[in-house]
N, C-alpha and C. Protein backbone atom coordinates (compact mmCIF):
# COMPACT_ATOMS: atom_id res chain seq x y z
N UNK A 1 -4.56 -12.71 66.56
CA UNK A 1 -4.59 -12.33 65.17
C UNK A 1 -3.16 -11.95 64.75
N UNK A 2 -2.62 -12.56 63.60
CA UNK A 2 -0.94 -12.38 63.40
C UNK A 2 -1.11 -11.41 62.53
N UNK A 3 -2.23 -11.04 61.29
CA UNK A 3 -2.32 -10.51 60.40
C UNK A 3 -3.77 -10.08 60.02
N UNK A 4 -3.95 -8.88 59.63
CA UNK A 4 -5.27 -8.60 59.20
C UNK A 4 -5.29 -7.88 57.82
N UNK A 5 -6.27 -8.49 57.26
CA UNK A 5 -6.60 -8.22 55.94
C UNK A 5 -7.21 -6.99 55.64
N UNK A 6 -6.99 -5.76 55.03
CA UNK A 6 -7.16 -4.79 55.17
C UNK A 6 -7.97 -4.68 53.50
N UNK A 7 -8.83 -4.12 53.44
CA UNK A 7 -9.54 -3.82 52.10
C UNK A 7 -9.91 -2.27 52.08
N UNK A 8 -10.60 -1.62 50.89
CA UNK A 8 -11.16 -0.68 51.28
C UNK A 8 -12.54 -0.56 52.06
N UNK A 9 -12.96 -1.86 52.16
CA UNK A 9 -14.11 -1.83 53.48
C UNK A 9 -14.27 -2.39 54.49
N UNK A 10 -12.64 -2.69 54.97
CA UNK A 10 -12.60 -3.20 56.22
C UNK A 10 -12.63 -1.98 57.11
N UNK A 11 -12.79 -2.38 58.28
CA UNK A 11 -12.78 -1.37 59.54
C UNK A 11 -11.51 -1.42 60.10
N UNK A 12 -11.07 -0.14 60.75
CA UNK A 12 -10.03 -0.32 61.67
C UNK A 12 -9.81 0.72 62.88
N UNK A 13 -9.40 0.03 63.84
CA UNK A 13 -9.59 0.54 65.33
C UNK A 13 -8.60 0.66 65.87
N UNK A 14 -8.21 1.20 66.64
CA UNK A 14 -7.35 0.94 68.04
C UNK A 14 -7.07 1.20 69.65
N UNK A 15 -6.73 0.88 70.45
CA UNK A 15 -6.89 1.23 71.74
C UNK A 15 -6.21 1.35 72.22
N UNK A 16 -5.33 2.71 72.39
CA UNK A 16 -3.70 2.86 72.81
C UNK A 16 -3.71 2.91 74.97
N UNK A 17 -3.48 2.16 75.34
CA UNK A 17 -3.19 2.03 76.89
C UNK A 17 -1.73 3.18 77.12
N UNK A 18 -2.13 4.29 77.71
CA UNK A 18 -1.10 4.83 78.16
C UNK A 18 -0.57 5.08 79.21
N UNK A 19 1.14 4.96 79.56
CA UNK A 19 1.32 5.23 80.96
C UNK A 19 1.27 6.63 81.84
N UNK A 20 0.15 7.37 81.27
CA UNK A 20 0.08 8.03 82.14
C UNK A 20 -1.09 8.75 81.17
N UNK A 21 -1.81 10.20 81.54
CA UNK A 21 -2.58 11.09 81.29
C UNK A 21 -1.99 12.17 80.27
N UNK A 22 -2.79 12.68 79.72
CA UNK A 22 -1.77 13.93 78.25
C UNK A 22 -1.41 14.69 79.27
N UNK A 23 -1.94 15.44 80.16
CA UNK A 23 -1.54 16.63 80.80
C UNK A 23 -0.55 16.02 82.05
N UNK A 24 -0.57 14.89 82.36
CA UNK A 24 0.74 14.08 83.75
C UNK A 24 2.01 14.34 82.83
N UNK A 25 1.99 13.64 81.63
CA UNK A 25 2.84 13.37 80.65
C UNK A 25 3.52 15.05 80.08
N UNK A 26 2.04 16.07 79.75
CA UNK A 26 2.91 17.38 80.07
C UNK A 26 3.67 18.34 80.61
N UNK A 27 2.91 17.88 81.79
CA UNK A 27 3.73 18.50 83.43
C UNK A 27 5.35 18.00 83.29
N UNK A 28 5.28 16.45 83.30
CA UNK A 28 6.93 16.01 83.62
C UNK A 28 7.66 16.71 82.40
N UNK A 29 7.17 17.11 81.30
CA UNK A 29 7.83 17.72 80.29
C UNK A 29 8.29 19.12 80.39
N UNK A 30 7.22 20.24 81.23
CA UNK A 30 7.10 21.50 81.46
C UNK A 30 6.59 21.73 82.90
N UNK A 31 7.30 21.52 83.75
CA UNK A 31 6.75 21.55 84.99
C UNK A 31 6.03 22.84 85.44
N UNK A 32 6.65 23.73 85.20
CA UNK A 32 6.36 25.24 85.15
C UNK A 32 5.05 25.43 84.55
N UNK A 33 4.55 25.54 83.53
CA UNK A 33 3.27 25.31 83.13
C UNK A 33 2.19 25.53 84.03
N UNK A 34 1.18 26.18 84.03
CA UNK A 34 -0.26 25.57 85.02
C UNK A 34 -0.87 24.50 84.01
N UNK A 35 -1.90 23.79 84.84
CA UNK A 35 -2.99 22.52 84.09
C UNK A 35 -3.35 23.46 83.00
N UNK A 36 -4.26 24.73 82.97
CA UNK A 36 -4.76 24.86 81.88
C UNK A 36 -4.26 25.58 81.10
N UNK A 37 -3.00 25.52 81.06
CA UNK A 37 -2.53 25.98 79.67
C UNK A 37 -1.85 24.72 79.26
N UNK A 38 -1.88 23.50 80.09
CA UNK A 38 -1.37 22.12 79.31
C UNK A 38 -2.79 22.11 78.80
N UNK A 39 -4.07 21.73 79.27
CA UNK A 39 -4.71 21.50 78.69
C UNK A 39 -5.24 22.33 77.38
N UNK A 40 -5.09 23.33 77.42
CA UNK A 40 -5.50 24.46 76.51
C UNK A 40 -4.81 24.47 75.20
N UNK A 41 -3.27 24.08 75.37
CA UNK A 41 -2.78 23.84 74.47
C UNK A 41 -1.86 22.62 74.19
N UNK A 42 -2.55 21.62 74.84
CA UNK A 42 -1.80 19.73 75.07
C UNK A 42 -2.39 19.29 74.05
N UNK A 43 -1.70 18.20 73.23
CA UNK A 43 -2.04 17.35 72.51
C UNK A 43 -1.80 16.57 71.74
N UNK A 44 -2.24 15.56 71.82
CA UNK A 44 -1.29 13.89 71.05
C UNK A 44 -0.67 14.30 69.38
N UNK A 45 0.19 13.77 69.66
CA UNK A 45 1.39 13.49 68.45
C UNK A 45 1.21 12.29 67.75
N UNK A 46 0.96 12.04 66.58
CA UNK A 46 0.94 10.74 65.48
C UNK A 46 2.07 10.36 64.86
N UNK A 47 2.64 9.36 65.05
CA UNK A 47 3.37 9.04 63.76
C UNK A 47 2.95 7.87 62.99
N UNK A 48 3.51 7.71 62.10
CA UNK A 48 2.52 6.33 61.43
C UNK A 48 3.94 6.19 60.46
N UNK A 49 4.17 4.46 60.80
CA UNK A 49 5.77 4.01 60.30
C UNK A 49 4.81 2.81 59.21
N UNK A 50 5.22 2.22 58.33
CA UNK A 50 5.15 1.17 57.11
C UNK A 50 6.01 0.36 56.96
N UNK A 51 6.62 -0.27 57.60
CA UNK A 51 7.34 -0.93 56.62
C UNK A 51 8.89 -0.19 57.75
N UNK A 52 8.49 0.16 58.83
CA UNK A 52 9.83 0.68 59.48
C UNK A 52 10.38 2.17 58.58
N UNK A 53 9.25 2.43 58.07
CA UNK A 53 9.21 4.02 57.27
C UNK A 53 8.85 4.81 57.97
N UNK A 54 9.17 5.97 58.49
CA UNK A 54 8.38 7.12 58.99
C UNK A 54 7.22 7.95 57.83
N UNK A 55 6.41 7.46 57.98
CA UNK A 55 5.38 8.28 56.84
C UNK A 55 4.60 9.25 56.62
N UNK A 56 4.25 9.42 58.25
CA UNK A 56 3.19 10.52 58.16
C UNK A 56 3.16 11.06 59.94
N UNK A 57 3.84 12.44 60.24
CA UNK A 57 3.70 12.83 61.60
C UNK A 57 2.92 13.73 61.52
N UNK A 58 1.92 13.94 62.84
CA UNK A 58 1.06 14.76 62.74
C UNK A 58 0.55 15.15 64.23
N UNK A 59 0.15 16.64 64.35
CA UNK A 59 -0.37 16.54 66.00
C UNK A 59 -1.99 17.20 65.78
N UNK A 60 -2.37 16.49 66.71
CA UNK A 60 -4.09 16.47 66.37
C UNK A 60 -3.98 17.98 67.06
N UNK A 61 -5.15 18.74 66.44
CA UNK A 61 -5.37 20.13 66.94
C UNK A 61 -5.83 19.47 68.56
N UNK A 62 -5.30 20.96 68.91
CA UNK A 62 -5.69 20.86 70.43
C UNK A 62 -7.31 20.80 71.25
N UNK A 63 -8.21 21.19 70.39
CA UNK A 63 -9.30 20.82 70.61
C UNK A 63 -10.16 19.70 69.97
N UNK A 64 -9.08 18.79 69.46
CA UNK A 64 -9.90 17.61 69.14
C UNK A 64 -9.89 16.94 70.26
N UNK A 65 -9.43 17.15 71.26
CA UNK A 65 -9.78 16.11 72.43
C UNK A 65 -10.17 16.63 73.45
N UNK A 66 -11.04 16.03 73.76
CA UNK A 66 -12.21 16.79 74.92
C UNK A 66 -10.89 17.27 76.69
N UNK A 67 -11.17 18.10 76.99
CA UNK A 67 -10.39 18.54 78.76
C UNK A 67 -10.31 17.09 79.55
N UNK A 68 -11.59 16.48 79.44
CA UNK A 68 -11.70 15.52 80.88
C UNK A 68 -10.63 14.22 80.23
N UNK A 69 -10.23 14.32 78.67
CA UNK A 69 -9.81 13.10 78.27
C UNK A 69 -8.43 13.23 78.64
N UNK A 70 -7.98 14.76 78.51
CA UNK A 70 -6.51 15.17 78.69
C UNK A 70 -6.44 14.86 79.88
N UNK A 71 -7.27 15.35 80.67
CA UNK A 71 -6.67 14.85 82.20
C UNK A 71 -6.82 13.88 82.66
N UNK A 72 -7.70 13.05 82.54
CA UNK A 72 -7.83 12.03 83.22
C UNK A 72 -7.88 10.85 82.49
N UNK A 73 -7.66 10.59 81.36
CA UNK A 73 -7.92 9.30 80.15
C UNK A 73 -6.23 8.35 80.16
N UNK A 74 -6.48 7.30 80.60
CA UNK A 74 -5.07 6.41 80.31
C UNK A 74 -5.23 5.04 79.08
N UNK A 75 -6.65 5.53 78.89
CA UNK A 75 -7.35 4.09 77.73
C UNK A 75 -7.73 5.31 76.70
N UNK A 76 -6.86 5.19 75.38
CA UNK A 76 -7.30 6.04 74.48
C UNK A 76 -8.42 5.21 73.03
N UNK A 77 -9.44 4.39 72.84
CA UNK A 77 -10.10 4.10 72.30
C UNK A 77 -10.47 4.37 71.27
N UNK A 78 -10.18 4.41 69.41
CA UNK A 78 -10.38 5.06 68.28
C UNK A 78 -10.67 4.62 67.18
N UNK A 79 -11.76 4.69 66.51
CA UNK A 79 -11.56 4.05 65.42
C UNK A 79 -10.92 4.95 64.62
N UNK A 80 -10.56 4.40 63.33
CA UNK A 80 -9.52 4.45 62.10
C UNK A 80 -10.37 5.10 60.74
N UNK A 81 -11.18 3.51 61.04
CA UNK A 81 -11.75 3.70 59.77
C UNK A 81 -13.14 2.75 60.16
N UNK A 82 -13.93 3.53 59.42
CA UNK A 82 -15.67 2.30 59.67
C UNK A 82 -16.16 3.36 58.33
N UNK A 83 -15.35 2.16 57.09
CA UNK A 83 -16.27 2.16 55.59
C UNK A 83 -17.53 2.65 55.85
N UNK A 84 -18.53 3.14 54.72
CA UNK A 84 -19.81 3.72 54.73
C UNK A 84 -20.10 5.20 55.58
N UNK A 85 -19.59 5.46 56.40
CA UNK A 85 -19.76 6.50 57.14
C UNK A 85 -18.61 7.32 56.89
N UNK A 86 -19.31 8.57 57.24
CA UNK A 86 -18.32 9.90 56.87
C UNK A 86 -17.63 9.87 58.19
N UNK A 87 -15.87 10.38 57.73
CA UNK A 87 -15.16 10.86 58.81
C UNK A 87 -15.94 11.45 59.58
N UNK A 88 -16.05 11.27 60.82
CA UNK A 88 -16.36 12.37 61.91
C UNK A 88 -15.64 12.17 63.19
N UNK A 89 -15.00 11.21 63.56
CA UNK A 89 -14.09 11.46 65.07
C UNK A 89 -13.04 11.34 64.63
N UNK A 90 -12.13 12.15 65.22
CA UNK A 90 -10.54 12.47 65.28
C UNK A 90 -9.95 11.44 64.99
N UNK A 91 -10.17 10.09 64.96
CA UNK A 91 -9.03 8.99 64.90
C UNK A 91 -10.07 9.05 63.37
N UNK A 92 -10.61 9.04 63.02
CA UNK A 92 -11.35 8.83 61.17
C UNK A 92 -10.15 9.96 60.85
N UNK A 93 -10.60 10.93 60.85
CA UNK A 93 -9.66 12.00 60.19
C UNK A 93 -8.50 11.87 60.01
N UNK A 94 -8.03 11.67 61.27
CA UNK A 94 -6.49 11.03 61.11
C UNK A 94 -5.97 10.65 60.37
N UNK A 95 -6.71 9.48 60.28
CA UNK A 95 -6.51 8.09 59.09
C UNK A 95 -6.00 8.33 58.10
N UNK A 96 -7.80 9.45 57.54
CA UNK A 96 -7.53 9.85 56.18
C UNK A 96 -6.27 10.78 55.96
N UNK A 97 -6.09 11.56 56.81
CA UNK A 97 -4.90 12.34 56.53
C UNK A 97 -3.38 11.69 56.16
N UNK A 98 -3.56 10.43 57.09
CA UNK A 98 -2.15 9.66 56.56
C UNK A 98 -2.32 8.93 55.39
N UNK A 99 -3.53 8.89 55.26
CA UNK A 99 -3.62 7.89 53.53
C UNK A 99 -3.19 9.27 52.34
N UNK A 100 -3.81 10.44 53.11
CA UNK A 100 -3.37 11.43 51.80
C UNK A 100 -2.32 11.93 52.16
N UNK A 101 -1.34 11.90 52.66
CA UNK A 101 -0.38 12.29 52.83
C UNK A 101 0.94 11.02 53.17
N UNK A 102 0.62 9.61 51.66
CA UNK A 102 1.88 9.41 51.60
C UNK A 102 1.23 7.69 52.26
N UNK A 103 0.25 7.79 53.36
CA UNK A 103 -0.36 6.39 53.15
C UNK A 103 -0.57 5.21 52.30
N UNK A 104 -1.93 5.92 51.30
CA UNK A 104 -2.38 4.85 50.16
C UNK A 104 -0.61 4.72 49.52
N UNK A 105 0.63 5.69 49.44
CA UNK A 105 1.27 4.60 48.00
C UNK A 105 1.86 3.66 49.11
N UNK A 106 2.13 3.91 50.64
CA UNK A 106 2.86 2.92 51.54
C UNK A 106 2.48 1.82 51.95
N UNK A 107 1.44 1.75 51.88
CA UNK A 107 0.26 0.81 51.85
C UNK A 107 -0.48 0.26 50.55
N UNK A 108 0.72 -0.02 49.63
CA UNK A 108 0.47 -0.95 48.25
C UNK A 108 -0.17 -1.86 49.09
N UNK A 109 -1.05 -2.66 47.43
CA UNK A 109 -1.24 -4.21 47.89
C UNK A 109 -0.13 -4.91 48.50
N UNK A 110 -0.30 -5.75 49.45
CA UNK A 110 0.81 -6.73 49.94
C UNK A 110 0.67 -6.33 51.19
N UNK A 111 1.93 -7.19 51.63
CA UNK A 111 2.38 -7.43 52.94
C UNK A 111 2.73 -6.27 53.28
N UNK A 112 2.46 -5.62 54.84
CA UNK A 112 3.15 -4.42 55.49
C UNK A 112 3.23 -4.43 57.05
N UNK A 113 3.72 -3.78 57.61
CA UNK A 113 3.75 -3.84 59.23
C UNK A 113 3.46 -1.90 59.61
N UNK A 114 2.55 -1.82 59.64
CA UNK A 114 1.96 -0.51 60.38
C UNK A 114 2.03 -0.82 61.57
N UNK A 115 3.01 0.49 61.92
CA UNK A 115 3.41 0.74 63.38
C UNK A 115 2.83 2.47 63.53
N UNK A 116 2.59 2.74 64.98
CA UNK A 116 1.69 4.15 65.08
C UNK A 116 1.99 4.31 66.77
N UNK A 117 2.59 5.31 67.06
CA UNK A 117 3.48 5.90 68.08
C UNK A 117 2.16 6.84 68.67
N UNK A 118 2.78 7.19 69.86
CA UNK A 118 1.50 8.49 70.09
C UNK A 118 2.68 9.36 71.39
N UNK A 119 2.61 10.29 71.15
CA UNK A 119 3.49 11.28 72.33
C UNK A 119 2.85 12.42 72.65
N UNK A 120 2.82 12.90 73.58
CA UNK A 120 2.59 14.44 74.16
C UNK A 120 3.05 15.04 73.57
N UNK A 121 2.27 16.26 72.86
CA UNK A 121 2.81 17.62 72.35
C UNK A 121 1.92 18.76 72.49
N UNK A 122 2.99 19.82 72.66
CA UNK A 122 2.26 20.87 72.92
C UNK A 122 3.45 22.22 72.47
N UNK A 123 2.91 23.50 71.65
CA UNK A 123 3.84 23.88 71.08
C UNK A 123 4.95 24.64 71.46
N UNK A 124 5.98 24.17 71.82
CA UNK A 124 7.12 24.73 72.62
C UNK A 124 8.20 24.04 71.64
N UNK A 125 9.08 24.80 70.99
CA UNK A 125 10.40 23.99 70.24
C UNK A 125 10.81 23.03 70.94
N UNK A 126 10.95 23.21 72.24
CA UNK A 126 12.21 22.51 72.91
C UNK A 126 11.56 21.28 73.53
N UNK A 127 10.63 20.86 72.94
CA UNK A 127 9.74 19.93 73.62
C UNK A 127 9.64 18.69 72.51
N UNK A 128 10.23 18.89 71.29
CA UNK A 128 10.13 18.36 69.91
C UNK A 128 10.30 16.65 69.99
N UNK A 129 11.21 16.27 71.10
CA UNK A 129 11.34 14.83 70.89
C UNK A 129 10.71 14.29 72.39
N UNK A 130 9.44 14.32 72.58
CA UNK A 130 8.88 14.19 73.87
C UNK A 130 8.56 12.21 73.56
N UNK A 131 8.87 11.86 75.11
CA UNK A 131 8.49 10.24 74.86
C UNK A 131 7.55 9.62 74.61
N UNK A 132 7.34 8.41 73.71
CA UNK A 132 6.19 7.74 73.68
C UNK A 132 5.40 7.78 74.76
N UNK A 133 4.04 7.75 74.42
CA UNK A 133 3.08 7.11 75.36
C UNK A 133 2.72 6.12 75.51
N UNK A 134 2.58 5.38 74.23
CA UNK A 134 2.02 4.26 73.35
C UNK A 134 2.36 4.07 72.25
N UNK A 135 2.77 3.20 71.81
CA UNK A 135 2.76 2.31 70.45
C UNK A 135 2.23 0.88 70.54
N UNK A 136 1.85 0.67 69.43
CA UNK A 136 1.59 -0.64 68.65
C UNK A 136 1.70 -0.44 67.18
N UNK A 137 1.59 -2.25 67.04
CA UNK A 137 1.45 -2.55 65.02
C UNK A 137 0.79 -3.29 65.13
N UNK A 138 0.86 -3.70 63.68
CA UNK A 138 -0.41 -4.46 63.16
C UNK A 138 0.72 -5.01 61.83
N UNK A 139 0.34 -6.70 61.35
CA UNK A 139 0.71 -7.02 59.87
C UNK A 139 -0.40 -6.52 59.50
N UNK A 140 -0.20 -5.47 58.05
CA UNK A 140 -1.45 -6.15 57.01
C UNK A 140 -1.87 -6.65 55.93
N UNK A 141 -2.22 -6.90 55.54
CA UNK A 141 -2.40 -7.45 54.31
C UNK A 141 -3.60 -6.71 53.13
N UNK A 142 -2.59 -5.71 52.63
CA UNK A 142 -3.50 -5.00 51.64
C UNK A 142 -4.04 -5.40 50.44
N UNK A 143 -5.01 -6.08 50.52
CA UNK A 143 -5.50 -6.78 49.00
C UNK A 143 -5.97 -6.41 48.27
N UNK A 144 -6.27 -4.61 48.39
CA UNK A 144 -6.52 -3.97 47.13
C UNK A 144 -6.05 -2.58 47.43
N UNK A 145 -5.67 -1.52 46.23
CA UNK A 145 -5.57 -0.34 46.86
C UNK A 145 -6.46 0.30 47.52
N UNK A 146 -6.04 1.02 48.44
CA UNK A 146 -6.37 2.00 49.21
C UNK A 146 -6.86 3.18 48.98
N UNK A 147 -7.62 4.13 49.74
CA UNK A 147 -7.57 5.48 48.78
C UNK A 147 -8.27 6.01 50.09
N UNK A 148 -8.38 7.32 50.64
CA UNK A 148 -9.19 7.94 51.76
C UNK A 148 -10.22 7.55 51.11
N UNK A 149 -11.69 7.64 51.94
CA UNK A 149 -12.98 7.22 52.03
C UNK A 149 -13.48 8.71 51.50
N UNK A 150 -13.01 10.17 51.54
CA UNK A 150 -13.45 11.05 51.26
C UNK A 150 -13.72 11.18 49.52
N UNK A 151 -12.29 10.17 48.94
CA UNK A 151 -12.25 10.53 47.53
C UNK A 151 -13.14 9.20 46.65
N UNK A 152 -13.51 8.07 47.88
CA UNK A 152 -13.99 7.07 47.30
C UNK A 152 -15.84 7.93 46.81
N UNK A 153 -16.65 8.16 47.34
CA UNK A 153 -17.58 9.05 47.49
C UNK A 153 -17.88 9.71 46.33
């Protein structure tokens, strides 16, 4: 697929493969640390680029992701968006948060290249530019505006 057509009732997913676990990925960051205070307070970092724009960074609260996923998960699996149904898993929410915060106008109709990063974070200043885990993009092709699913309703 070179390009996908994005509407307000298309679906969208993704499945970030990472090289390593949130809490492996915390340790090499904070070695000092025990597991459960990575896990207690570990947790993925968003960015979401448009167009080679930085648009929307964000770190999912620390209890949106279950213990066993922090430690042991290297296949992160999410949907985005699935029209008709109310946000309810962490990658829905997400979504909407980057559409309201600067999404829907980056994501005019037309052509775009959504790119979406994912890094370990956990709140320590000095930890601020921690490495990818995962990225991918996507072309899309927005053929109508956009708007979160909360305000379509």
């Amino acid at each position: 697929m070179r390009t996908y057509a994005l509407t307000p009732q298309s679906g969208l997913y993704f499945t970030a493969f990472l090289g390593s676990s949130l809490t492996q990925a915390l340790h090499r960051l904070a070695p000092r640390l025990p597991l459960e205070e990575l896990v207690r307070t570990g947790t993925y970092q968003f960015s979401f680029y448009v167009d080679g724009q930085l648009v929307y960074l964000t770190n999912l609260p620390p209890d949106a992701v279950f213990q066993e996923v922090k430690i042991n998960e290297t296949v992160l699996p999410q949907p985005l968006r699935k029209p008709g149904e109310a946000a309810a898993e962490w990658g829905q929410l997400l979504w909407e948060r980057f559409l309201a915060n600067g999404g829907v106008r980056a994501l005019a109709p037309g052509q775009h290249l959504l790119r979406i990063e994912i890094r370990p974070y956990f709140q320590d200043p000095a930890l601020r530019d921690a490495p990818v885990l995962a990225a991918g993009q996507v072309a899309l092709d927005v053929t109508q505006p956009l708007a979160p699913l909360s305000r379509t309703r």
